[in-house]
Protein backbone atom coordinates (compact mmCIF):
# COMPACT_ATOMS: atom_id res chain seq x y z
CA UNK A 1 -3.81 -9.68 -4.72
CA UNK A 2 -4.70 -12.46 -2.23
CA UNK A 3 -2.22 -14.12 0.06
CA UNK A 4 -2.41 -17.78 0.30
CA UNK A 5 -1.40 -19.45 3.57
CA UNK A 6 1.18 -22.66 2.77
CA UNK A 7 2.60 -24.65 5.37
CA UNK A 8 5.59 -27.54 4.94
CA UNK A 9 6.31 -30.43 7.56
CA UNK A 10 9.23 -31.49 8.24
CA UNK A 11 10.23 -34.36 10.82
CA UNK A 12 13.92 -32.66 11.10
CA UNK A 13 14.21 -29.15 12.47
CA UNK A 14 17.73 -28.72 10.55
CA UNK A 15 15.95 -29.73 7.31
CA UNK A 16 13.49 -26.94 8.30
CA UNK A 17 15.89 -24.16 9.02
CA UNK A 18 18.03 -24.95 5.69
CA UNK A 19 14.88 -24.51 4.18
CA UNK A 20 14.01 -21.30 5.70
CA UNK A 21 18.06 -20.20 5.10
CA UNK A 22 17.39 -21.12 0.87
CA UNK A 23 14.49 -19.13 0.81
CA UNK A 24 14.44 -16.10 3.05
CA UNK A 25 14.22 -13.80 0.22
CA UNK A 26 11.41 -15.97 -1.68
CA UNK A 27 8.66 -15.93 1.38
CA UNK A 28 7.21 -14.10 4.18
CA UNK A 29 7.67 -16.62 7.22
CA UNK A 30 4.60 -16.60 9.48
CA UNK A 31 5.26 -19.01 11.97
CA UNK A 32 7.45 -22.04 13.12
CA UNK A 33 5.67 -24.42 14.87
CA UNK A 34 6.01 -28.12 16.66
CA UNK A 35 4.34 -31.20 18.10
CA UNK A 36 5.20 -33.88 19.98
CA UNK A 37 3.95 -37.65 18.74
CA UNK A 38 4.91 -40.26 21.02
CA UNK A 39 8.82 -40.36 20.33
CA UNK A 40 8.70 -38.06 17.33
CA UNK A 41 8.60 -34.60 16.57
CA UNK A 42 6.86 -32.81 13.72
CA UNK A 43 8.05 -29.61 12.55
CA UNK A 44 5.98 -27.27 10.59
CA UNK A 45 6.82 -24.08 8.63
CA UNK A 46 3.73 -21.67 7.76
CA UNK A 47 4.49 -19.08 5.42
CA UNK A 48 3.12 -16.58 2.19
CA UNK A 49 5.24 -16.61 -0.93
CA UNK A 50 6.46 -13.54 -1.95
């Protein structure tokens, strides 16, 4: 079975890390990730479903 790669975006880290916290036992977390746009943050969550 192939894995697919699926990232989320979030602008609000604790929106990301509930996430993450509802669905530990539904995916396979790959990376956490961020970037800086002017005076914003972007917050990305790259993961395989389970």
């Amino acid at each position: 079975m192939k894995k697919e790669l699926k990232v989320i975006e979030f602008k609000k880290k604790q929106k990301l890390l509930d996430t993450v916290n509802e669905n530990s036992g539904k995916i396979e977390i790959v990376s956490i990730s961020s970037c800086q746009e002017a005076t914003s943050f972007r917050h990305f969550l790259w993961y395989y479903e389970k």
